[in-house]
N, C-alpha and C. Protein backbone atom coordinates (compact mmCIF):
# COMPACT_ATOMS: atom_id res chain seq x y z
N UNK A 1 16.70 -12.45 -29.68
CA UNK A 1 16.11 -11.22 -30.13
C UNK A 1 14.66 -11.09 -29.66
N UNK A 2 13.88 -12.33 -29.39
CA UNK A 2 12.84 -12.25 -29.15
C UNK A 2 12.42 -11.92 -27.54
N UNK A 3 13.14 -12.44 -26.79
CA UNK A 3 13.32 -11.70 -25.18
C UNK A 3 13.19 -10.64 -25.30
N UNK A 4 14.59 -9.33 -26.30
CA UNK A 4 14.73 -7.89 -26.25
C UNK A 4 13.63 -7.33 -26.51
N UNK A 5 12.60 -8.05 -27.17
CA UNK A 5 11.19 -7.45 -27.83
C UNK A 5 10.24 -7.83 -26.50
N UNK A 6 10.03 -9.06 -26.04
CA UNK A 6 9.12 -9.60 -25.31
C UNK A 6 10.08 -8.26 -23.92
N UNK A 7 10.95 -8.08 -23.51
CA UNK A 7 11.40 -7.30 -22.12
C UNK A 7 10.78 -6.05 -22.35
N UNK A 8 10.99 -5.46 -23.64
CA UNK A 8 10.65 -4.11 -24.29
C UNK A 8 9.14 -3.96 -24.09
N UNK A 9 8.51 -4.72 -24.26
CA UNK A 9 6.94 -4.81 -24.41
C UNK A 9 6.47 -4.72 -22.71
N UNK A 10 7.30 -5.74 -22.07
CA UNK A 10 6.67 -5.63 -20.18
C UNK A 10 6.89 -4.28 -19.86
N UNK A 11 8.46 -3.95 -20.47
CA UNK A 11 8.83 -2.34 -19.63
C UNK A 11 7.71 -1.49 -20.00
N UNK A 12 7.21 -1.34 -21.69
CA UNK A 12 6.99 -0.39 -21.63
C UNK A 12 5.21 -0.85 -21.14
N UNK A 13 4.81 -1.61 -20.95
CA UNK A 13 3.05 -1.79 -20.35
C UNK A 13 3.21 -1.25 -18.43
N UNK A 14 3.98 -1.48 -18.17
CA UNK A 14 4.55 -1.03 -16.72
C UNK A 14 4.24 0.31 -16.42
N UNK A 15 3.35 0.83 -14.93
CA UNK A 15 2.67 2.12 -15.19
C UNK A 15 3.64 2.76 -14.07
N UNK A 16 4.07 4.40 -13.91
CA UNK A 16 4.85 4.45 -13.10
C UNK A 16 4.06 4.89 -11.34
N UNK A 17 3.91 3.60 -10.73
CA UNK A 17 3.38 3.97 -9.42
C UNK A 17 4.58 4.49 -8.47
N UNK A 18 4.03 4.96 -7.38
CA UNK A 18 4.80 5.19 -6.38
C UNK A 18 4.41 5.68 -5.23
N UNK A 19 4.69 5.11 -4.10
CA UNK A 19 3.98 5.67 -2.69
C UNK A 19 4.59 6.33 -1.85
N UNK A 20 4.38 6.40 -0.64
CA UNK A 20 5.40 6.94 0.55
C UNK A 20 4.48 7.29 1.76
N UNK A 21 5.06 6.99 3.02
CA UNK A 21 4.56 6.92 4.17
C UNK A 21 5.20 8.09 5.13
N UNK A 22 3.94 8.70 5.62
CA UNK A 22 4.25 9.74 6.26
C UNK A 22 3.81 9.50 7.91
N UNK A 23 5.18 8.93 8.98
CA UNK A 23 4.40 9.16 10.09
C UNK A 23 3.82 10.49 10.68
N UNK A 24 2.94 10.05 11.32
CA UNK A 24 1.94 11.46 12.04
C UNK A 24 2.02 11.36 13.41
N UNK A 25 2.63 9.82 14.05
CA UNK A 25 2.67 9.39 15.40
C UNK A 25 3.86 8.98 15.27
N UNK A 26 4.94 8.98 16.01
CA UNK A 26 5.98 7.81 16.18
C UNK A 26 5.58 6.40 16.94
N UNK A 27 6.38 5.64 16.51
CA UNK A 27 6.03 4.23 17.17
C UNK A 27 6.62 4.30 18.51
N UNK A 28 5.96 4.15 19.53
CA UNK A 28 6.06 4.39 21.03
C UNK A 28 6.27 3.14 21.70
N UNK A 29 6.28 2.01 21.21
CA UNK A 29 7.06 0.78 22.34
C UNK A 29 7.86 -0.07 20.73
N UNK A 30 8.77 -0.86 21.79
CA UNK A 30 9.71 -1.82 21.23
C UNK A 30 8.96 -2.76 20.76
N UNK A 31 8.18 -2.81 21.15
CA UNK A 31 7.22 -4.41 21.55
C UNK A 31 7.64 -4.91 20.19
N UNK A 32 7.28 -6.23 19.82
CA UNK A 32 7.27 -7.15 18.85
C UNK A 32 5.98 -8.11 18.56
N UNK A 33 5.50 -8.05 17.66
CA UNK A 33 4.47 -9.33 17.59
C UNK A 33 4.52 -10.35 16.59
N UNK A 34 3.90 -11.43 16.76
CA UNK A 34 4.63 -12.55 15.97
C UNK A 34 2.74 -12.62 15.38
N UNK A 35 1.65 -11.98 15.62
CA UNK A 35 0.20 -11.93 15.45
C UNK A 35 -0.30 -10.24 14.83
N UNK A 36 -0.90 -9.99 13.65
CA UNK A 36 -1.24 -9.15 13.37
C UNK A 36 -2.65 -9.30 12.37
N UNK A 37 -3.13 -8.53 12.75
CA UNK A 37 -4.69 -8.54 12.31
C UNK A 37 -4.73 -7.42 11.27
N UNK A 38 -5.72 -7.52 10.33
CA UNK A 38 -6.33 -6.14 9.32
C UNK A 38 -7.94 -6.10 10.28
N UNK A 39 -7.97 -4.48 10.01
CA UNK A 39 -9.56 -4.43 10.20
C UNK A 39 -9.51 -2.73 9.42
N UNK A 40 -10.11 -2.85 8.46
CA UNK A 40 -10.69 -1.43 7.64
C UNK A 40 -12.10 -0.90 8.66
N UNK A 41 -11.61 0.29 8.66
CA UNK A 41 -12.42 1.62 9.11
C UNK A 41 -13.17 2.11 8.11
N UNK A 42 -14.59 1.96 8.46
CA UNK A 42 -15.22 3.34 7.19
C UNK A 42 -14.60 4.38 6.46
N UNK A 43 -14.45 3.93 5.13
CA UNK A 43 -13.42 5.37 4.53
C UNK A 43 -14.56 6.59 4.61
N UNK A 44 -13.87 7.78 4.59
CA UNK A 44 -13.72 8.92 5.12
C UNK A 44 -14.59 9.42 3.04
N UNK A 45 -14.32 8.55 2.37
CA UNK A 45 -14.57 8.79 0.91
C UNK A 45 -15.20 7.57 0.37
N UNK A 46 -15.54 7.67 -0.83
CA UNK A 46 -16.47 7.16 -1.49
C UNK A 46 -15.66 6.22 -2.40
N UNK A 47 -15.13 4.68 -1.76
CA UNK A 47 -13.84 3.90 -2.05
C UNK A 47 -14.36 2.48 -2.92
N UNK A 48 -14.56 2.30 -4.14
CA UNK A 48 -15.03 1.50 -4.91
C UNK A 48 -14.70 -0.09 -4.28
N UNK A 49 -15.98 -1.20 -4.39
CA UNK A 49 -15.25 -2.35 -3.74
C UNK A 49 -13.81 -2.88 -3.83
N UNK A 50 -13.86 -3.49 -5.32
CA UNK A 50 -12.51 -3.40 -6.20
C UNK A 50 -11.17 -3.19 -5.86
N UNK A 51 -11.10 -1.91 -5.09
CA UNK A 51 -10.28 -1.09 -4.77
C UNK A 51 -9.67 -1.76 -3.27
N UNK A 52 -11.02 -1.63 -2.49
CA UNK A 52 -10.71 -1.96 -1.24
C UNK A 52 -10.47 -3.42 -1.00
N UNK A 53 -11.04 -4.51 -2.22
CA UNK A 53 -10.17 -5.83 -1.73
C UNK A 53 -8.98 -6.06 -2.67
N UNK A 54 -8.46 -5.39 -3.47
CA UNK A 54 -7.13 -5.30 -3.81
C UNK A 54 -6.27 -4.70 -2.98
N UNK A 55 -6.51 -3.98 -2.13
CA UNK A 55 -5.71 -3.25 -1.38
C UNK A 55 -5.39 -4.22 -0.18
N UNK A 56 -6.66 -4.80 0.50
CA UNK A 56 -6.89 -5.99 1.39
C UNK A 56 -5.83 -7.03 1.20
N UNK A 57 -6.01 -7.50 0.40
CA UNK A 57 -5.15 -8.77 -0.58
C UNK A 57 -3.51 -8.08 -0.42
N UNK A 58 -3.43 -7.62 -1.10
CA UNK A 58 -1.48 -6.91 -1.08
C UNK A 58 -1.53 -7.00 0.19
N UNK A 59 -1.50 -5.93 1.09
CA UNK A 59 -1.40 -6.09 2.45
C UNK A 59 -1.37 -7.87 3.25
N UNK A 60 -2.54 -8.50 3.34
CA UNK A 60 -2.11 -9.78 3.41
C UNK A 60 -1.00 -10.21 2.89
N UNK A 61 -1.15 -10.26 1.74
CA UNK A 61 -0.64 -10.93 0.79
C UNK A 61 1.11 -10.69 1.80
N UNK A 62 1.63 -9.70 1.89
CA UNK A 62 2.82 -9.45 2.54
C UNK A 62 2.88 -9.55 3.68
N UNK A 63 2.20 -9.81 4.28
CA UNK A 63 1.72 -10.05 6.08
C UNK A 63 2.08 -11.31 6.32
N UNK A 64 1.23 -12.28 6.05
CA UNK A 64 1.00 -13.41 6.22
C UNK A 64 1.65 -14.32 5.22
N UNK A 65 1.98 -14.12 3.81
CA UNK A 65 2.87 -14.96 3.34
C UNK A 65 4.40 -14.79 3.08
N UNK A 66 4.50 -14.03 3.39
CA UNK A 66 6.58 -14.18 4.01
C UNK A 66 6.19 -14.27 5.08
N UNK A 67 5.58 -15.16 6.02
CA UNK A 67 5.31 -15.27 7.03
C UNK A 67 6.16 -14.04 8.44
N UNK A 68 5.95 -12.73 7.72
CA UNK A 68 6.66 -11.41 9.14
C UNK A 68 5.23 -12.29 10.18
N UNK A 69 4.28 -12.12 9.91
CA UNK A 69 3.47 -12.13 10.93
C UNK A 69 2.43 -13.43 10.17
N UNK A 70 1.66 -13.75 11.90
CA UNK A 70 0.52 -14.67 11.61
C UNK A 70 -0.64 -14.43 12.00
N UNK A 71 -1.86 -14.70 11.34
CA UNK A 71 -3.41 -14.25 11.51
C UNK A 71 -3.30 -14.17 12.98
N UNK A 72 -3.86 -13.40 13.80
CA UNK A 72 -4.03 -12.73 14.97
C UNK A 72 -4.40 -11.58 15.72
N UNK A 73 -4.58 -11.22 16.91
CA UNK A 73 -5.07 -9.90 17.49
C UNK A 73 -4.19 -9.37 18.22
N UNK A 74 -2.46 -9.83 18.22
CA UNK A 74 -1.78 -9.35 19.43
C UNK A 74 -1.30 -7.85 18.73
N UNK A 75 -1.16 -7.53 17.42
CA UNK A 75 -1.36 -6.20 16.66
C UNK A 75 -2.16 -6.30 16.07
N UNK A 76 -2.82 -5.22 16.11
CA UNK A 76 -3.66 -4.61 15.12
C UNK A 76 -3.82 -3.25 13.95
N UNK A 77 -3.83 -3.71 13.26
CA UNK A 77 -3.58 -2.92 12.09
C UNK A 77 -4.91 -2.21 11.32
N UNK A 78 -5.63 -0.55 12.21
CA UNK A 78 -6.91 -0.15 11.34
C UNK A 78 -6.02 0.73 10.26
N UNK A 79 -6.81 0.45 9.20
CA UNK A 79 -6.69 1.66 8.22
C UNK A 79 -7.86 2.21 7.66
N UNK A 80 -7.90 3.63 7.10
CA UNK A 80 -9.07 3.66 6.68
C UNK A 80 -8.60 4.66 5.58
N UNK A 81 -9.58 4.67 4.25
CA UNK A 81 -8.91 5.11 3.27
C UNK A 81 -9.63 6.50 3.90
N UNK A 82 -8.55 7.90 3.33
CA UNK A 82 -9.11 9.19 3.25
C UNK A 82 -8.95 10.44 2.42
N UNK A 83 -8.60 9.18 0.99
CA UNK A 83 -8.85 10.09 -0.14
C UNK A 83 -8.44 8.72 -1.12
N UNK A 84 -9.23 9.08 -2.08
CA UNK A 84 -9.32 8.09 -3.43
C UNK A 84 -9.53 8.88 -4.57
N UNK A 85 -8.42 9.09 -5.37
CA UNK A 85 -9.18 9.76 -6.85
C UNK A 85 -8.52 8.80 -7.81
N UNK A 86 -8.76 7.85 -8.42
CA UNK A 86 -8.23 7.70 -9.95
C UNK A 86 -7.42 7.90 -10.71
N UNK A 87 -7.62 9.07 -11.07
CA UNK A 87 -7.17 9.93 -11.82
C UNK A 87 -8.15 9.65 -13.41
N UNK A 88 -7.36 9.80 -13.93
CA UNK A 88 -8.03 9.46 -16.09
C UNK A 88 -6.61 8.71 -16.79
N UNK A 89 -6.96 7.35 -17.17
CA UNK A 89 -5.77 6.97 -17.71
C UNK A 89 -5.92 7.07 -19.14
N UNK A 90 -6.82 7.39 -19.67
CA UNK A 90 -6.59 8.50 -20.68
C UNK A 90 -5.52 9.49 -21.15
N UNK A 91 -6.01 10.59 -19.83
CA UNK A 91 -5.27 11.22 -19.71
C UNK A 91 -3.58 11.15 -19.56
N UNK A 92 -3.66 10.20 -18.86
CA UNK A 92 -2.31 10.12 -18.21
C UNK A 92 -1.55 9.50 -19.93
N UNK A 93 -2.41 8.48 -20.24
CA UNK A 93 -1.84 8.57 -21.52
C UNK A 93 -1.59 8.91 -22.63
N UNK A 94 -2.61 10.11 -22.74
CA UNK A 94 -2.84 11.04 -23.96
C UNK A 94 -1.09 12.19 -23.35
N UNK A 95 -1.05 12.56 -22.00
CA UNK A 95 0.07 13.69 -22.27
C UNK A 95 1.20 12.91 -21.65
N UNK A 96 1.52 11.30 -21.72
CA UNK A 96 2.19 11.12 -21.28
C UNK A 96 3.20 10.68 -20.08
N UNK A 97 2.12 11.46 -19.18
CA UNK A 97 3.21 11.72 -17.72
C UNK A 97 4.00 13.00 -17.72
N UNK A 98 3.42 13.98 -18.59
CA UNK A 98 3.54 15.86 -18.30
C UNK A 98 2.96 16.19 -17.26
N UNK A 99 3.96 16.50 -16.50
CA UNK A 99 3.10 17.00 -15.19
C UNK A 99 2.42 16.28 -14.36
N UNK A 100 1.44 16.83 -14.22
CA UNK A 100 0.32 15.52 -13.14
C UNK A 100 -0.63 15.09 -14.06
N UNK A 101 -0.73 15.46 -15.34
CA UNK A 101 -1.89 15.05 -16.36
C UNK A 101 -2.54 13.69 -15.74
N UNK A 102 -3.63 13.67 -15.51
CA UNK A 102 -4.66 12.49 -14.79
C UNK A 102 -3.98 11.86 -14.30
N UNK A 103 -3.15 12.36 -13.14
CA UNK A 103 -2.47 11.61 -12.00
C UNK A 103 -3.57 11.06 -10.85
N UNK A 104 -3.47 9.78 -10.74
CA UNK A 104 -4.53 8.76 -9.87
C UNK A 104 -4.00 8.78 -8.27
N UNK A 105 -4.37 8.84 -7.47
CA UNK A 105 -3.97 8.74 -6.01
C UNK A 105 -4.83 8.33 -4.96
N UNK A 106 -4.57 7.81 -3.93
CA UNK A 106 -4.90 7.28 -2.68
C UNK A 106 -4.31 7.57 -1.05
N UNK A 107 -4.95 7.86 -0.69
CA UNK A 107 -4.32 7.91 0.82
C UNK A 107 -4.77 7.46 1.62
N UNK A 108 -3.90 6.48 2.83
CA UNK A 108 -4.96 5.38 3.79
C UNK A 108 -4.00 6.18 5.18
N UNK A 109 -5.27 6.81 6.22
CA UNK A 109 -4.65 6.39 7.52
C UNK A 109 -4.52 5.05 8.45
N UNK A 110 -3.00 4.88 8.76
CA UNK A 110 -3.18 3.56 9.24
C UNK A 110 -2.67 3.68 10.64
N UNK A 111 -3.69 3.07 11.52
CA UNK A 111 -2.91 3.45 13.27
C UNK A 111 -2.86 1.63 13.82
N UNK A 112 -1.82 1.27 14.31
CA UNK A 112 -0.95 0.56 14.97
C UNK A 112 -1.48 0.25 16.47
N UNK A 113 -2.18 -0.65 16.95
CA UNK A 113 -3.06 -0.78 18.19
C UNK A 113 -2.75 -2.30 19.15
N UNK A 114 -2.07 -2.02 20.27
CA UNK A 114 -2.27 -3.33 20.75
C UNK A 114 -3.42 -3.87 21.24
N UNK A 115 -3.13 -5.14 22.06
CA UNK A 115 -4.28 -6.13 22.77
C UNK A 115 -5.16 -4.75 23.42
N UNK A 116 -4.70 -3.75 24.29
CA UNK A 116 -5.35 -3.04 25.01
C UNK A 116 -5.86 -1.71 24.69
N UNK A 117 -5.65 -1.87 23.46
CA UNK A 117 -6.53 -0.91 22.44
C UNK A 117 -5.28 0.46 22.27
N UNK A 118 -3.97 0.36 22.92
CA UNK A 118 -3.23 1.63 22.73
C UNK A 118 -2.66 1.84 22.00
N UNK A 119 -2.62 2.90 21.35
CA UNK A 119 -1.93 3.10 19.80
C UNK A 119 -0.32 3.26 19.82
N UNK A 120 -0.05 2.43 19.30
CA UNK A 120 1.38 2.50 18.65
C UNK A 120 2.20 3.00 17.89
N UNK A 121 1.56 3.37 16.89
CA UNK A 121 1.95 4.31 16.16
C UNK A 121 0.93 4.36 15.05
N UNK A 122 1.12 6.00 14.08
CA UNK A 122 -0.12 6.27 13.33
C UNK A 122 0.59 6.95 12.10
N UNK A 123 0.55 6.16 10.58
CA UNK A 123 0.72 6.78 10.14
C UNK A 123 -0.23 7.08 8.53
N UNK A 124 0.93 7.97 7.71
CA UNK A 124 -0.41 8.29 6.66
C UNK A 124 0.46 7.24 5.32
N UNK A 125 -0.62 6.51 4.44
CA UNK A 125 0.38 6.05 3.05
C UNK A 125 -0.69 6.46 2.20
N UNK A 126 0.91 7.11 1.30
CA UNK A 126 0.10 7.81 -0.32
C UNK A 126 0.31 7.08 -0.82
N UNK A 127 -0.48 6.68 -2.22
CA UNK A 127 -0.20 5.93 -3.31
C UNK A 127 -0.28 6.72 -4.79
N UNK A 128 0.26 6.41 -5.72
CA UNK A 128 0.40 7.60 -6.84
C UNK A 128 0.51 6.67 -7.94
N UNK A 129 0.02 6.92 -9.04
CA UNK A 129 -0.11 6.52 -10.80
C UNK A 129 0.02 7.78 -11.45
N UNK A 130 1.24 8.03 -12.10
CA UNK A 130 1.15 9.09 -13.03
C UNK A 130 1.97 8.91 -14.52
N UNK A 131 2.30 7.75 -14.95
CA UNK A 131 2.11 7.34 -16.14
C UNK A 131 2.41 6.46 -16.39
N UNK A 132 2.62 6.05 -17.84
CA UNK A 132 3.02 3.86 -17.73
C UNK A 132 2.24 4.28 -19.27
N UNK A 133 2.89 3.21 -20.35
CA UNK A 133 1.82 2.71 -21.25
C UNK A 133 0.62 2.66 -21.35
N UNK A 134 -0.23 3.40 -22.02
CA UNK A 134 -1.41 3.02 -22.25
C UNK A 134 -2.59 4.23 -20.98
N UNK A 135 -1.22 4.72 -20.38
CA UNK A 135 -1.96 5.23 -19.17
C UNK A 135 -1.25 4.80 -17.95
N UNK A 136 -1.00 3.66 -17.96
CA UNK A 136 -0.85 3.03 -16.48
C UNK A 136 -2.01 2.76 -15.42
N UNK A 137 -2.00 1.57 -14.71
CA UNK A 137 -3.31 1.29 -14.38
C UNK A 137 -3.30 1.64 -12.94
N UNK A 138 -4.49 2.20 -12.42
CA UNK A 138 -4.61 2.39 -10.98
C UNK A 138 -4.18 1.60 -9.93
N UNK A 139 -4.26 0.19 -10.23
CA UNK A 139 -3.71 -0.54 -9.84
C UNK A 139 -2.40 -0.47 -8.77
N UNK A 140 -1.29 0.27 -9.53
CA UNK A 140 -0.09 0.07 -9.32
C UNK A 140 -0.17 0.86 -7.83
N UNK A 141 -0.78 1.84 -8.03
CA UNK A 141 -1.12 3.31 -6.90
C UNK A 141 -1.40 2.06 -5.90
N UNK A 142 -2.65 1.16 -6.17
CA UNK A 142 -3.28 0.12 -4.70
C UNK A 142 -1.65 -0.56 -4.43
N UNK A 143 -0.71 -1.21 -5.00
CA UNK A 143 -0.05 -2.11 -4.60
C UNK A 143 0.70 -1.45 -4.20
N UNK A 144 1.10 -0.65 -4.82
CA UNK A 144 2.41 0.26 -4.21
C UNK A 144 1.89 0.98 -2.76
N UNK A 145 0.96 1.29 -2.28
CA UNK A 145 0.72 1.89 -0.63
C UNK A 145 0.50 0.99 -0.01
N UNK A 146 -0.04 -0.08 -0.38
CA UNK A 146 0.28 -1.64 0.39
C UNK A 146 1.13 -2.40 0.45
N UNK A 147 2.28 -2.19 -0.33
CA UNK A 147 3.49 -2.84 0.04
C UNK A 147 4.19 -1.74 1.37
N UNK A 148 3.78 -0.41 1.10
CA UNK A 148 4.81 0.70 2.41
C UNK A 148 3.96 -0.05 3.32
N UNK A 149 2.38 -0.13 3.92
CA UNK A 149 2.41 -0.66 4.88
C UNK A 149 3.05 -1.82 5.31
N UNK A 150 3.07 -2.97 4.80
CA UNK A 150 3.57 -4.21 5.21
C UNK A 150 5.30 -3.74 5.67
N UNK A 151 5.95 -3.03 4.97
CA UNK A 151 7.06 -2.46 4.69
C UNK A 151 7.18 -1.90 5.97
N UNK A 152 6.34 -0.76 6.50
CA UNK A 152 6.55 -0.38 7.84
C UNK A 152 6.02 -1.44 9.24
N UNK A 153 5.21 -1.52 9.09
CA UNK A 153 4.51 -3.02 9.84
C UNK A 153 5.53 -3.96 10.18
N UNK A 154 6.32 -4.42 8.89
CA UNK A 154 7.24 -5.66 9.16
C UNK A 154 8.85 -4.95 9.97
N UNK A 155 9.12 -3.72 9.52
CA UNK A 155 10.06 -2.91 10.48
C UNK A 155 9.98 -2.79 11.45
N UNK A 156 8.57 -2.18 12.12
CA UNK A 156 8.85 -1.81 13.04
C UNK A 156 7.96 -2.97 14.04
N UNK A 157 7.28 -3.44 13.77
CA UNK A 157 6.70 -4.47 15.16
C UNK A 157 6.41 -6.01 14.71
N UNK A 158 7.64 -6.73 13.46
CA UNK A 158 7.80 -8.37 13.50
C UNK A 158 8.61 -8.70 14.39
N UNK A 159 8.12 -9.71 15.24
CA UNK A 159 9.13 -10.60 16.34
C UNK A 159 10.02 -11.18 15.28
N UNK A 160 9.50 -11.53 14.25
CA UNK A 160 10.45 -12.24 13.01
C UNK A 160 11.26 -11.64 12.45
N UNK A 161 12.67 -10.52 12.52
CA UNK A 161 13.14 -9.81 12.14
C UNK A 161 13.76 -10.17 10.54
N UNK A 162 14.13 -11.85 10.60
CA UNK A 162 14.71 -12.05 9.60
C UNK A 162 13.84 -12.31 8.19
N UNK A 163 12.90 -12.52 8.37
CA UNK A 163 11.41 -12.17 7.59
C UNK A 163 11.32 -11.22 7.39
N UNK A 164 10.90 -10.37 8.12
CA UNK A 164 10.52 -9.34 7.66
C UNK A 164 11.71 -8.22 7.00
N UNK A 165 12.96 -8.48 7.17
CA UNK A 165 13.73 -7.75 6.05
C UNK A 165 13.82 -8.19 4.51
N UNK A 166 13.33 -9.30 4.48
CA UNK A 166 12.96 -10.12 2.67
C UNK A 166 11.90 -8.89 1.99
């Protein structure tokens, strides 16, 4: 009985994030790399530290430890954030998740670059918090648009195919 209470309690602290990736470029070679690099671009907005090494971290975090890829320059991966709002988790928890009530969001352009600087492909990831217990924490918005990158990253250009479908 005490699980049904302790499961009840995770579900309901759980905020509802959700992202989605919009290409703007298609990916233009087959190529494969077994080496992929991060390098952040000046955001375009006014992107709290916090923010930007949690976002840093996930991304690694799925890069380099399911080993799809290893620290390197044979891809390169810029992103740069170009919109950051919060939202109010207040809000979000005062109406619930009615509507967009202090719905939190993020958007990173991310372009795809080999050794010779040519772009590979370019796309956009949203990230979204619009309710959860208590509010739901912004948080979820950072992990959730950093898992679609790694997510597209590990699709479309790991030499490691069987990795990168985990």
């Amino acid at each position: 009985m005490k699980r049904a209470y302790i499961f009840a309690l995770v579900f309901a602290l759980t905020g509802c994030g959700t992202a989605r990736t919009l290409v703007l470029d298609p990916v233009k070679s087959e190529a494969k790399f077994a080496h992929a690099v991060l390098e952040e671009n000046n955001p375009n907005v006014s992107v709290p530290p916090e923010v930007t090494a949690k976002f840093r971290s996930v991304i690694e975090k799925g890069l380099y430890d399911k080993q799809a890829f290893a620290p390197g320059k044979d891809l390169r991966i810029q992103y740069t954030f170009v919109s950051h709002n919060p939202g109010s988790q207040f809000t979000r928890w005062f109406w619930g998740g009615i509507g967009n009530a202090g719905e939190g969001s993020l958007a990173v352009l991310v372009r795809y670059l080999d050794t010779n600087d040519k772009e590979l492909a370019k796309t956009q990831v949203e990230g979204r918090i619009g309710s959860g217990a208590f509010g739901g924490s912004f948080d979820e918005a950072i992990i959730k648009a950093g898992e679609e990158i790694v997510k597209f990253t590990a699709d479309h250009f790991a030499a490691n195919r069987s990795v990168a479908a985990n």
